[in-house]
Each structure stands twice: as structure tokens, then as C-alpha cells.
PDB file of N, CA and C in Angstrom:
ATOM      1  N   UNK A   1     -24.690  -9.388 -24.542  1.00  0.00           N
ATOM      2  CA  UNK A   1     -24.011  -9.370 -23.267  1.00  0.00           C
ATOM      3  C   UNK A   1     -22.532  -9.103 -23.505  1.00  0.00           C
ATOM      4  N   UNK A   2     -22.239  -7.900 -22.453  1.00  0.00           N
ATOM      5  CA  UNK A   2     -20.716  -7.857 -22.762  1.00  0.00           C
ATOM      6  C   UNK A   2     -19.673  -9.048 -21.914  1.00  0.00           C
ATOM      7  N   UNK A   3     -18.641  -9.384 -22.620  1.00  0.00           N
ATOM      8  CA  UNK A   3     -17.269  -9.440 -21.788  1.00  0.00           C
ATOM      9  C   UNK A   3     -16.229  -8.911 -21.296  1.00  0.00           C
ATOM     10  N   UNK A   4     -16.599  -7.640 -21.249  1.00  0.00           N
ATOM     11  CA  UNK A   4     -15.811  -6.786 -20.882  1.00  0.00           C
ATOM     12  C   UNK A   4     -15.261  -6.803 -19.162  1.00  0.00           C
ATOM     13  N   UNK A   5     -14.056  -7.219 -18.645  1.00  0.00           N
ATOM     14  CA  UNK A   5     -13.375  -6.793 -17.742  1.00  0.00           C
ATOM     15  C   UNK A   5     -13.992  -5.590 -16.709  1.00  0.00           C
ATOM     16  N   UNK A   6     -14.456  -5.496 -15.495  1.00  0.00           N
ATOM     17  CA  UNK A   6     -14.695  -4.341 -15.133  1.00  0.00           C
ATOM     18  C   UNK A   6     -13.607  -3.770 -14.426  1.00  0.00           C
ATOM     19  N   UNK A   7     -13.580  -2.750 -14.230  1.00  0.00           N
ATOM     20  CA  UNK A   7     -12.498  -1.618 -14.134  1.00  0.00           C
ATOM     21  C   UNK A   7     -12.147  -1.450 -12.694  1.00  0.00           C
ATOM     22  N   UNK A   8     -11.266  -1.733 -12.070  1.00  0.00           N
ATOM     23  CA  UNK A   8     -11.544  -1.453 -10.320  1.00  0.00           C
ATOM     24  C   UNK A   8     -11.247   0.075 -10.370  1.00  0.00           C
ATOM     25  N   UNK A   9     -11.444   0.832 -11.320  1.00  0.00           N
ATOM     26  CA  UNK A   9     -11.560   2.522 -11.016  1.00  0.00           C
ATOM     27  C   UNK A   9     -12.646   2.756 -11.173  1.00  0.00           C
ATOM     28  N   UNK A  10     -13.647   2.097 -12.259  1.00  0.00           N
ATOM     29  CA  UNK A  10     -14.801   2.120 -12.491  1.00  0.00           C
ATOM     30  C   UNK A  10     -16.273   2.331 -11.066  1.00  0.00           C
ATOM     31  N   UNK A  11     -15.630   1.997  -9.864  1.00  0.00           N
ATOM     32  CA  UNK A  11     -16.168   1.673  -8.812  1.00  0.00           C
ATOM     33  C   UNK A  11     -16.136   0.682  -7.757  1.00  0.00           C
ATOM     34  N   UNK A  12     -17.149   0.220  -6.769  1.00  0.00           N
ATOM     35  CA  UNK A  12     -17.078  -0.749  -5.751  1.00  0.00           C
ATOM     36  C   UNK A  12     -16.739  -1.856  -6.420  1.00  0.00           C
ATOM     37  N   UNK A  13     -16.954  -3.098  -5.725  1.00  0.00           N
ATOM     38  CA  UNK A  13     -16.864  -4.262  -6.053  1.00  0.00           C
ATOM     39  C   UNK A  13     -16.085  -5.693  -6.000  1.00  0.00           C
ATOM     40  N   UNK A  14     -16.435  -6.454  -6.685  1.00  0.00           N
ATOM     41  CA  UNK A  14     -14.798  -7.729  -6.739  1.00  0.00           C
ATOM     42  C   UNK A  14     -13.689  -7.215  -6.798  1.00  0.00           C
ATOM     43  N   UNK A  15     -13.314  -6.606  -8.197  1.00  0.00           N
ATOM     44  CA  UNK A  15     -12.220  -5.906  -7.839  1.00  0.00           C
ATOM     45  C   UNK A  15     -11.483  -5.582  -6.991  1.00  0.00           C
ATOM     46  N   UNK A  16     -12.231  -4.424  -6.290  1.00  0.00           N
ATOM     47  CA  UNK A  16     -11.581  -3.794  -5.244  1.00  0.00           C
ATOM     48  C   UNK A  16     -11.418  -4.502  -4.157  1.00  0.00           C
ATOM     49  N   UNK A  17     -12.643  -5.225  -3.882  1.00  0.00           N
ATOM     50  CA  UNK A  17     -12.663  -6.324  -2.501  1.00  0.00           C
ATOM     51  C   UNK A  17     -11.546  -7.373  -3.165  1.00  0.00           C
ATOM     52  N   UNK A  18     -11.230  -7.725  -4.150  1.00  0.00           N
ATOM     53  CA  UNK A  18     -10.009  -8.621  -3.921  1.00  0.00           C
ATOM     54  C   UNK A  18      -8.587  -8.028  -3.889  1.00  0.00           C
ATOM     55  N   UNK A  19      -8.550  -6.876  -4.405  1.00  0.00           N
ATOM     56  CA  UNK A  19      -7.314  -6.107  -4.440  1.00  0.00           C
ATOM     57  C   UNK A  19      -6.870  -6.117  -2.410  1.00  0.00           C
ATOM     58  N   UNK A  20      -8.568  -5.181  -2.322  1.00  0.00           N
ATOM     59  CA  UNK A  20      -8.131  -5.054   0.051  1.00  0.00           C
ATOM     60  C   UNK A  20      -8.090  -6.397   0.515  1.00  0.00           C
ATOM     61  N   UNK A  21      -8.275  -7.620  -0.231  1.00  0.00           N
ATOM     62  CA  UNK A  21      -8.352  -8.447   0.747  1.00  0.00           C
ATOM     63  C   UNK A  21      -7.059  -8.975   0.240  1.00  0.00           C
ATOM     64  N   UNK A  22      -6.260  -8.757  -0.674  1.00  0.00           N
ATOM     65  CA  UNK A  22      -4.767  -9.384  -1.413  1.00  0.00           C
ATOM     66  C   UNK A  22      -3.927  -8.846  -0.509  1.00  0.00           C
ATOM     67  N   UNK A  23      -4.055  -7.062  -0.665  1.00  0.00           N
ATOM     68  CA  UNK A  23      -3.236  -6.476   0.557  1.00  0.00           C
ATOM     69  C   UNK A  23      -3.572  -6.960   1.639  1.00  0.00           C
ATOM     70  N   UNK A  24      -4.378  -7.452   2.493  1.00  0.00           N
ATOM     71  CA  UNK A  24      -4.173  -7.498   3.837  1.00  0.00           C
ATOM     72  C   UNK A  24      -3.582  -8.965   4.148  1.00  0.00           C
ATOM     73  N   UNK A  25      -3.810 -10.076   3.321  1.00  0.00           N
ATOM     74  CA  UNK A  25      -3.821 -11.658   2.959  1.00  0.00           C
ATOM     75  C   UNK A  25      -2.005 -11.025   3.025  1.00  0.00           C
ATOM     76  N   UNK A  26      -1.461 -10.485   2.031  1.00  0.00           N
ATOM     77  CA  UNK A  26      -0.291 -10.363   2.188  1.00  0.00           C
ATOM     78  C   UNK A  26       0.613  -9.751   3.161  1.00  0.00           C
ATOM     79  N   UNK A  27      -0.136  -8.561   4.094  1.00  0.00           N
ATOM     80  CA  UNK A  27       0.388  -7.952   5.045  1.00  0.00           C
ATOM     81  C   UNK A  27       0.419  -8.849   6.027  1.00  0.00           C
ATOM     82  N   UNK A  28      -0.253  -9.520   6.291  1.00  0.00           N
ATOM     83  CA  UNK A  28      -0.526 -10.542   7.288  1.00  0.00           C
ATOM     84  C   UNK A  28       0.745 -11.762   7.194  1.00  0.00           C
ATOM     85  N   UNK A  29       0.928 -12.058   6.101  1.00  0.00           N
ATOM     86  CA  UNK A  29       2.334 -12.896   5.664  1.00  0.00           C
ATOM     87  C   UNK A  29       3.332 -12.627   5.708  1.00  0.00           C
ATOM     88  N   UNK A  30       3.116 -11.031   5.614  1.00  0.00           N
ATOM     89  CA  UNK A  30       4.729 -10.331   5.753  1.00  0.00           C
ATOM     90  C   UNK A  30       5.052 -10.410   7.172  1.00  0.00           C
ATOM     91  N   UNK A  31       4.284  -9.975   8.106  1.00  0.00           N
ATOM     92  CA  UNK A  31       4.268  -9.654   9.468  1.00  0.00           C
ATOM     93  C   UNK A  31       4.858 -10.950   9.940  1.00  0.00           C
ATOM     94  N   UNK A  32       4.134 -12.130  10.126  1.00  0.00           N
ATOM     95  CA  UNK A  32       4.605 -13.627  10.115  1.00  0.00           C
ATOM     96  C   UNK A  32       6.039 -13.692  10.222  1.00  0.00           C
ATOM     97  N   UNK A  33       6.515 -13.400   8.498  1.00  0.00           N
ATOM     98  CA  UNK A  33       7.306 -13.875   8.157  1.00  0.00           C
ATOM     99  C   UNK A  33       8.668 -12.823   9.205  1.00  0.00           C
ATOM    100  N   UNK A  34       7.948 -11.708   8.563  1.00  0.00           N
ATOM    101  CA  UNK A  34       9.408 -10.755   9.540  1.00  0.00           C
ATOM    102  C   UNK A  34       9.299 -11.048  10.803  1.00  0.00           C
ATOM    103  N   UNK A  35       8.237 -11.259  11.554  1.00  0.00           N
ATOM    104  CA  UNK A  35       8.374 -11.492  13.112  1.00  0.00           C
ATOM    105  C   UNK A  35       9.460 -13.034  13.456  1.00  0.00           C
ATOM    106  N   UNK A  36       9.192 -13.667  12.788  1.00  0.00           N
ATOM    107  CA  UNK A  36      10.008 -14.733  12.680  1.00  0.00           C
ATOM    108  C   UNK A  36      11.543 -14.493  12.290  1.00  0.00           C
ATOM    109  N   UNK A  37      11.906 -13.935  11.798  1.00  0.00           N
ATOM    110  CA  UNK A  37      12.988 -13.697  11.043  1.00  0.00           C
ATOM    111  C   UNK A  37      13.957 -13.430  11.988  1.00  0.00           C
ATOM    112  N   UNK A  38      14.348 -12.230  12.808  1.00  0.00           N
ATOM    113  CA  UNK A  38      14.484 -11.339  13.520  1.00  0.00           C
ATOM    114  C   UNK A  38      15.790 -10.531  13.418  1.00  0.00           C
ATOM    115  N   UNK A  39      16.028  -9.409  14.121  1.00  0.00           N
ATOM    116  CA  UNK A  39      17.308  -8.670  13.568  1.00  0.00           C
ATOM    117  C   UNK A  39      16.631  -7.434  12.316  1.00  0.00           C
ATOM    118  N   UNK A  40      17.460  -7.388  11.745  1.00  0.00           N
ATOM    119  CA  UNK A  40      17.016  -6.168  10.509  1.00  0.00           C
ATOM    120  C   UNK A  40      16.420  -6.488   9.727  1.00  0.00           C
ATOM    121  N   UNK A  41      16.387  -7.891   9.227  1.00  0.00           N
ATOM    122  CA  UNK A  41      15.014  -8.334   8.301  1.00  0.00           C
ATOM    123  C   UNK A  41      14.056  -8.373   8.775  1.00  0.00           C
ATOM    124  N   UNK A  42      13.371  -8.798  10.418  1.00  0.00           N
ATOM    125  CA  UNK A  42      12.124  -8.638  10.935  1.00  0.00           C
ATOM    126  C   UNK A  42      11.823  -6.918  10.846  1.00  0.00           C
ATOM    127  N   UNK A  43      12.271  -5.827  10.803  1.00  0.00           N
ATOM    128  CA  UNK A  43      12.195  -4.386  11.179  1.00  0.00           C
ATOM    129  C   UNK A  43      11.590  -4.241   9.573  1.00  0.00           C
ATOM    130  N   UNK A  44      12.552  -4.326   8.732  1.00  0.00           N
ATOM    131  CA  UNK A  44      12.259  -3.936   7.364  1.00  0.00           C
ATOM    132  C   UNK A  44      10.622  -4.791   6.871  1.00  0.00           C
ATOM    133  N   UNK A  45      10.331  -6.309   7.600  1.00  0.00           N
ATOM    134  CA  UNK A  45       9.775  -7.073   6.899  1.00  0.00           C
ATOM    135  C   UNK A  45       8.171  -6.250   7.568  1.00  0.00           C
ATOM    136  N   UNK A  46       8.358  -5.896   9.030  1.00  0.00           N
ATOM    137  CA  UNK A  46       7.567  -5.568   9.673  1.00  0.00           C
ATOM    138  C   UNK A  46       6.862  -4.120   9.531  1.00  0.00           C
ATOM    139  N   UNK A  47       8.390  -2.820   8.949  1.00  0.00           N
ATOM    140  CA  UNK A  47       7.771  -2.066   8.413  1.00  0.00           C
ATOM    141  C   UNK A  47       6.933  -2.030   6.506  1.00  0.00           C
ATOM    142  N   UNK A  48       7.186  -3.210   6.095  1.00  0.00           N
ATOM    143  CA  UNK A  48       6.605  -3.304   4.661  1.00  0.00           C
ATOM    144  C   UNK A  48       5.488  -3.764   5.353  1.00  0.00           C
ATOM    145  N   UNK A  49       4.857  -4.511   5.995  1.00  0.00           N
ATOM    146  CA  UNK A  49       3.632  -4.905   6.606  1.00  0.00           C
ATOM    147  C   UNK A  49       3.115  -4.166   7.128  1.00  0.00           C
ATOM    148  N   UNK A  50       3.144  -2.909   7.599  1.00  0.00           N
ATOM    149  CA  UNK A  50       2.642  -2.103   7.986  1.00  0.00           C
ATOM    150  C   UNK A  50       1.971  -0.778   6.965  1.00  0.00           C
ATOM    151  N   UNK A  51       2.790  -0.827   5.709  1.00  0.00           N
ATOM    152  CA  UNK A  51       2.461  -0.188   4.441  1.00  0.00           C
ATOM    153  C   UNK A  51       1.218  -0.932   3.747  1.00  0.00           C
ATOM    154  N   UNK A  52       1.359  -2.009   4.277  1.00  0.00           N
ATOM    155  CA  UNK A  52       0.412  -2.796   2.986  1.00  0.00           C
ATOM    156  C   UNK A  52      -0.431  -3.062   4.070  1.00  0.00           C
ATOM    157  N   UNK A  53      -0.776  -2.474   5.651  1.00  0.00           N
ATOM    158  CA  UNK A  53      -1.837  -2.511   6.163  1.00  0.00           C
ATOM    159  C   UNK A  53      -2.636  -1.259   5.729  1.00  0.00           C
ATOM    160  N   UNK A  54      -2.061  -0.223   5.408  1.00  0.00           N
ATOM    161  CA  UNK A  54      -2.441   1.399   5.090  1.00  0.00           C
ATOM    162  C   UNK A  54      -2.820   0.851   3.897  1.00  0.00           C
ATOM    163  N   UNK A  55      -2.607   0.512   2.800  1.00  0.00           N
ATOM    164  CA  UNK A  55      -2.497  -0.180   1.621  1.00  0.00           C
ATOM    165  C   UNK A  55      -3.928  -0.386   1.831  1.00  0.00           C
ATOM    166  N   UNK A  56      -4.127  -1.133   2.281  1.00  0.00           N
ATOM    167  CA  UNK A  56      -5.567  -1.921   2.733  1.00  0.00           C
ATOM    168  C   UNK A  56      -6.183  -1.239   3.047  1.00  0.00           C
ATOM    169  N   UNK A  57      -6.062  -0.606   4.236  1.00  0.00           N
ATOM    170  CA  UNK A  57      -7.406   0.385   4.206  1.00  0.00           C
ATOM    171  C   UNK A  57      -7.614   1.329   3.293  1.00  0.00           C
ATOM    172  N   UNK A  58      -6.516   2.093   2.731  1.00  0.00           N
ATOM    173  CA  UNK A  58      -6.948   3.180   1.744  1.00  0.00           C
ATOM    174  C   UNK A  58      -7.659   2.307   0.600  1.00  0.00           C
ATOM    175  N   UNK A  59      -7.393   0.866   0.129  1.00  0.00           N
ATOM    176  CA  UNK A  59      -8.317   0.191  -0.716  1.00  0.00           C
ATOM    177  C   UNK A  59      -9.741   0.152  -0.591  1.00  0.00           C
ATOM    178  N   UNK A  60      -9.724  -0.530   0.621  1.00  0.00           N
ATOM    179  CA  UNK A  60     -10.977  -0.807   1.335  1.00  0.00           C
ATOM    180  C   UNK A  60     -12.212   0.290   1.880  1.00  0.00           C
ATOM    181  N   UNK A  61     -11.476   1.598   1.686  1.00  0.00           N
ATOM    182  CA  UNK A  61     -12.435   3.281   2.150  1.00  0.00           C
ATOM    183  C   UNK A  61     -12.888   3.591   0.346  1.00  0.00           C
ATOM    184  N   UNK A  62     -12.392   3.203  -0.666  1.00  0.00           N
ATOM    185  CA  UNK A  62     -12.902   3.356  -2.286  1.00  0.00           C
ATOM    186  C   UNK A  62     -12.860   4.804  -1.860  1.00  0.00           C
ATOM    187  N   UNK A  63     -12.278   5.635  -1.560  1.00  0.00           N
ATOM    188  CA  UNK A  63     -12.218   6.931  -2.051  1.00  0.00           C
ATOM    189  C   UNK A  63     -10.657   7.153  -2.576  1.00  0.00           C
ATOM    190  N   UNK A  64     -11.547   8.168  -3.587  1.00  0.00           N
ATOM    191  CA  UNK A  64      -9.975   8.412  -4.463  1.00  0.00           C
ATOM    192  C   UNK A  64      -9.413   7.452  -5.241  1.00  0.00           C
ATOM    193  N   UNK A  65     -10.039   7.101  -6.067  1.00  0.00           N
ATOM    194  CA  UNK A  65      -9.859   5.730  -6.894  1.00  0.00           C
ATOM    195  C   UNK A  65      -8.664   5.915  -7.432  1.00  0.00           C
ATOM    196  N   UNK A  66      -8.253   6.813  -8.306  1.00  0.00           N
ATOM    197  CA  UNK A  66      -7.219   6.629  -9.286  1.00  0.00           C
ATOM    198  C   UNK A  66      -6.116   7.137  -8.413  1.00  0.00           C
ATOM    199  N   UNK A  67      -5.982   7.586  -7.690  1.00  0.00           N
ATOM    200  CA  UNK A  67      -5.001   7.881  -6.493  1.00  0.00           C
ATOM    201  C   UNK A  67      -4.789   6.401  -5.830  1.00  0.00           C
ATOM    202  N   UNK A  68      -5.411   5.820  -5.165  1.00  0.00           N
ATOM    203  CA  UNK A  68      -5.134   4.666  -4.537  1.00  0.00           C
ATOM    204  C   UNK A  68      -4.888   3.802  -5.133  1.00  0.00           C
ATOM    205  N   UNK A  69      -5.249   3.064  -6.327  1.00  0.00           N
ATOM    206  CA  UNK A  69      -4.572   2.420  -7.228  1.00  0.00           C
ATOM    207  C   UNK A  69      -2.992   2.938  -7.485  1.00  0.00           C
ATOM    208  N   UNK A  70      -3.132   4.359  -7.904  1.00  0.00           N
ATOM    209  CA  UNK A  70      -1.292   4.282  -8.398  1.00  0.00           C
ATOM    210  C   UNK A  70      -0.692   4.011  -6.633  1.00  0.00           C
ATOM    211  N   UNK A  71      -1.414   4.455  -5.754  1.00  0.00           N
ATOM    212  CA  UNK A  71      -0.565   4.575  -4.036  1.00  0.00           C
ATOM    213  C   UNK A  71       0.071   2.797  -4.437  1.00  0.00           C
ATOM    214  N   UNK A  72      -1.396   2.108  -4.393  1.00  0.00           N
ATOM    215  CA  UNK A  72      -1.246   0.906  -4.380  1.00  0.00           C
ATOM    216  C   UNK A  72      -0.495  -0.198  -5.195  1.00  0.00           C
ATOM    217  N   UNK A  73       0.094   0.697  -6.283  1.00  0.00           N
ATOM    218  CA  UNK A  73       1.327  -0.082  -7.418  1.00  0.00           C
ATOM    219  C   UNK A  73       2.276   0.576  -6.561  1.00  0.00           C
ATOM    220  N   UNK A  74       2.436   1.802  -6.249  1.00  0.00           N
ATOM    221  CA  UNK A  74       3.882   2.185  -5.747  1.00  0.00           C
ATOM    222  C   UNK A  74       4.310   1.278  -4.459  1.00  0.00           C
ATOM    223  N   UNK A  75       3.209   0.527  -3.360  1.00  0.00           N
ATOM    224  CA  UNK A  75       3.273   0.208  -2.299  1.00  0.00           C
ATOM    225  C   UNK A  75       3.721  -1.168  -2.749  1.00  0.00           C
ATOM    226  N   UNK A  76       3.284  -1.798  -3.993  1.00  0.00           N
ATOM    227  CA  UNK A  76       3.773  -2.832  -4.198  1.00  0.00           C
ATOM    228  C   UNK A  76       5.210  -3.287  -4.445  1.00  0.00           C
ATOM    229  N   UNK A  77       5.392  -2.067  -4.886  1.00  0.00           N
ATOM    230  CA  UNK A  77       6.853  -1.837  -5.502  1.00  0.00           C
ATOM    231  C   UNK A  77       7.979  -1.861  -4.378  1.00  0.00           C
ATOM    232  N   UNK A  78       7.610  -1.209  -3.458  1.00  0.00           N
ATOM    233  CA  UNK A  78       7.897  -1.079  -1.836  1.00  0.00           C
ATOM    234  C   UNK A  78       8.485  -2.251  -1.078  1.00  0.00           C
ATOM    235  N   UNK A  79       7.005  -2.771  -1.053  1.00  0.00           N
ATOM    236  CA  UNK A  79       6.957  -4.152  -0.473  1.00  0.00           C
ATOM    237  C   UNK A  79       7.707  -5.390  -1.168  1.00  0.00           C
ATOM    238  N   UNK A  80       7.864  -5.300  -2.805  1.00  0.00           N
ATOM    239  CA  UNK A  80       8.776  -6.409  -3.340  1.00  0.00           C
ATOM    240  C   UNK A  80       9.994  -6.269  -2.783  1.00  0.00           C
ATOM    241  N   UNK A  81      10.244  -5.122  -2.896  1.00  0.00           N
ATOM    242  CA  UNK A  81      11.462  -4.719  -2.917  1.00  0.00           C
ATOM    243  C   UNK A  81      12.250  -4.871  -1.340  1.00  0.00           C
ATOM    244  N   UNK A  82      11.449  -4.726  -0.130  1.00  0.00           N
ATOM    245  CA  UNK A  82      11.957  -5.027   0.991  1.00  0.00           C
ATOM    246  C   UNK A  82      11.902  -6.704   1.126  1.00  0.00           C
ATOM    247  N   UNK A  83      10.872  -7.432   0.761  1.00  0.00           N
ATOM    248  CA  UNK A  83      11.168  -8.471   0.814  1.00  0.00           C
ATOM    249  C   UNK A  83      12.698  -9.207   0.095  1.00  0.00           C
ATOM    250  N   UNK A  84      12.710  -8.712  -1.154  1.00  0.00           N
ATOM    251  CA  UNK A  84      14.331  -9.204  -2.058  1.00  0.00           C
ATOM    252  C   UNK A  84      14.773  -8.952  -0.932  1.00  0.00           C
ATOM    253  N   UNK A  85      15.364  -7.642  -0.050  1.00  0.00           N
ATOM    254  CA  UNK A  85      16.188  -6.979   0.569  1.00  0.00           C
ATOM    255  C   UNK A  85      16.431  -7.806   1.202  1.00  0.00           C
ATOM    256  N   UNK A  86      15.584  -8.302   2.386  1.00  0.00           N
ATOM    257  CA  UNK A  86      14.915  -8.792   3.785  1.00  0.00           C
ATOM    258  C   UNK A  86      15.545 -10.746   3.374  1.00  0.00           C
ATOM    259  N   UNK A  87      15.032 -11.215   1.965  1.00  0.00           N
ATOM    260  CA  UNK A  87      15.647 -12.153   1.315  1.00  0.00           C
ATOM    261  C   UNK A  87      17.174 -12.327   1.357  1.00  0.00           C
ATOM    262  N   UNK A  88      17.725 -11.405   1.142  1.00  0.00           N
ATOM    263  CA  UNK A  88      18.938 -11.690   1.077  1.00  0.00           C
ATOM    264  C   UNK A  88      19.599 -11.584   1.684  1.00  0.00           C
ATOM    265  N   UNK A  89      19.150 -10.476   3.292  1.00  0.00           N
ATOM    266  CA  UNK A  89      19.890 -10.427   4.266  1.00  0.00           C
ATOM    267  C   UNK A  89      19.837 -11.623   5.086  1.00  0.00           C
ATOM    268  N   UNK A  90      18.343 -12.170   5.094  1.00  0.00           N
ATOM    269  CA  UNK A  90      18.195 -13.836   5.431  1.00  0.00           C
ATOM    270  C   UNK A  90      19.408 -14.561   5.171  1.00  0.00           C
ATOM    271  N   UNK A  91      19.580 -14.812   3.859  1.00  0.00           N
ATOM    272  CA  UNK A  91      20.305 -15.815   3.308  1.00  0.00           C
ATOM    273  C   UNK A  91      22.093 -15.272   3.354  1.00  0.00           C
ATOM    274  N   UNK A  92      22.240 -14.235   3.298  1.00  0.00           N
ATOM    275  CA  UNK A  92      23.819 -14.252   3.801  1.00  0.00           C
ATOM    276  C   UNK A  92      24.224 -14.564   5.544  1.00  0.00           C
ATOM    277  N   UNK A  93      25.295 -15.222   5.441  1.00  0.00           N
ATOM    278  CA  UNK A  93      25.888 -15.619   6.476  1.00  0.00           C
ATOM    279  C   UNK A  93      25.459 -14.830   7.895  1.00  0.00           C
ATOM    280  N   UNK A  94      25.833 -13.604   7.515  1.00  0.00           N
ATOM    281  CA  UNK A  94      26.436 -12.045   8.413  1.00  0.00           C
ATOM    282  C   UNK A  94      25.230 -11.595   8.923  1.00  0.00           C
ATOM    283  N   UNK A  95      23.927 -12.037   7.776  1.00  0.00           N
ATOM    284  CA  UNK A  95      22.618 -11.465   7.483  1.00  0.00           C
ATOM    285  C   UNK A  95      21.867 -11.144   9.055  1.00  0.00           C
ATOM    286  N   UNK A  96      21.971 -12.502   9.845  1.00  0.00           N
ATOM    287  CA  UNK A  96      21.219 -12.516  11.276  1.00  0.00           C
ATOM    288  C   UNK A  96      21.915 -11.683  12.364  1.00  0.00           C
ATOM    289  N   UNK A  97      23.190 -11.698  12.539  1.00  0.00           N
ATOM    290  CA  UNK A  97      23.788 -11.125  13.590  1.00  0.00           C
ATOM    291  C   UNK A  97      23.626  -9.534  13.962  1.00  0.00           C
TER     292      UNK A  97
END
């Protein structure tokens, strides 16, 4: 019996079903969080939530595997990155007005 790791390029599966259900678990948090926020961090927080809803479905359709995986690192990259943003406009003074 192997132990081998299976591949979420390899095909359907856990993998992939936890990857679409991470993106949407997280789009769903973002949305939250930016709707709450409000001003230019809700816009930015709301358009990263909206990437990582596309995110999700292009996961969740398994076509184009090795395409949607790299979509899906670049989207991550996206989404960290507006949150820091969205973070710090929070936390400065000036940030809400």
C-alpha cells in the first residue's frame, strides 16, 4: 500500500473539494469582514471576495487543472495582499474617513 500524497492535478476529489470549499469558507470571511469595515477597506475587502468567489468556482468546475491551480496561487497572492492593505488602512488613524 502506498503513502503517497494524491495530487489535486491528478484529478477529482478531497483535494480539490477542500481547496473550493477553503476558497469559498474564506470568501465568505472576507465579505463579512469588508462589509463591516467600511470606506476603502470594505471596497478592496469586498472586491478580494469576489475573486476568491471566481476562485471557487473555477475550483469547483475541475476543468483545466493545472491552469486553475496556478489562477488559484496567483488569487491567493491577491487576496493576502488586499487584506495587509485593507489591514492597515483599518488600523491607521486617517484609514476610516
Amino acid at each position: 500500500m502506498s503513502d503517497a500524497i494524491p495530487s489535486p492535478v491528478a484529478g477529482p476529489g478531497f483535494p480539490r473539494m477542500a481547496l473550493g470549499l477553503a476558497w469559498l469558507g474564506s470568501s465568505l470571511g472576507t465579505s463579512v469582514v469588508g462589509w463591516s469595515a467600511g470606506g476603502l477597506p470594505e471596497r478592496l475587502l469586498l472586491g478580494a471576495s469576489v475573486l476568491g468567489f471566481v476562485t471557487a468556482g473555477a475550483v469547483a468546475s475541475n476543468r483545466r487543472r493545472t491552469v486553475t491551480l496556478a489562477f488559484s496561487a496567483a488569487a491567493s497572492t491577491v487576496m493576502i495582499t488586499a487584506g495587509a492593505v485593507a489591514a492597515v488602512l483599518i488600523a491607521s488613524p486617517e484609514g476610516l474617513t
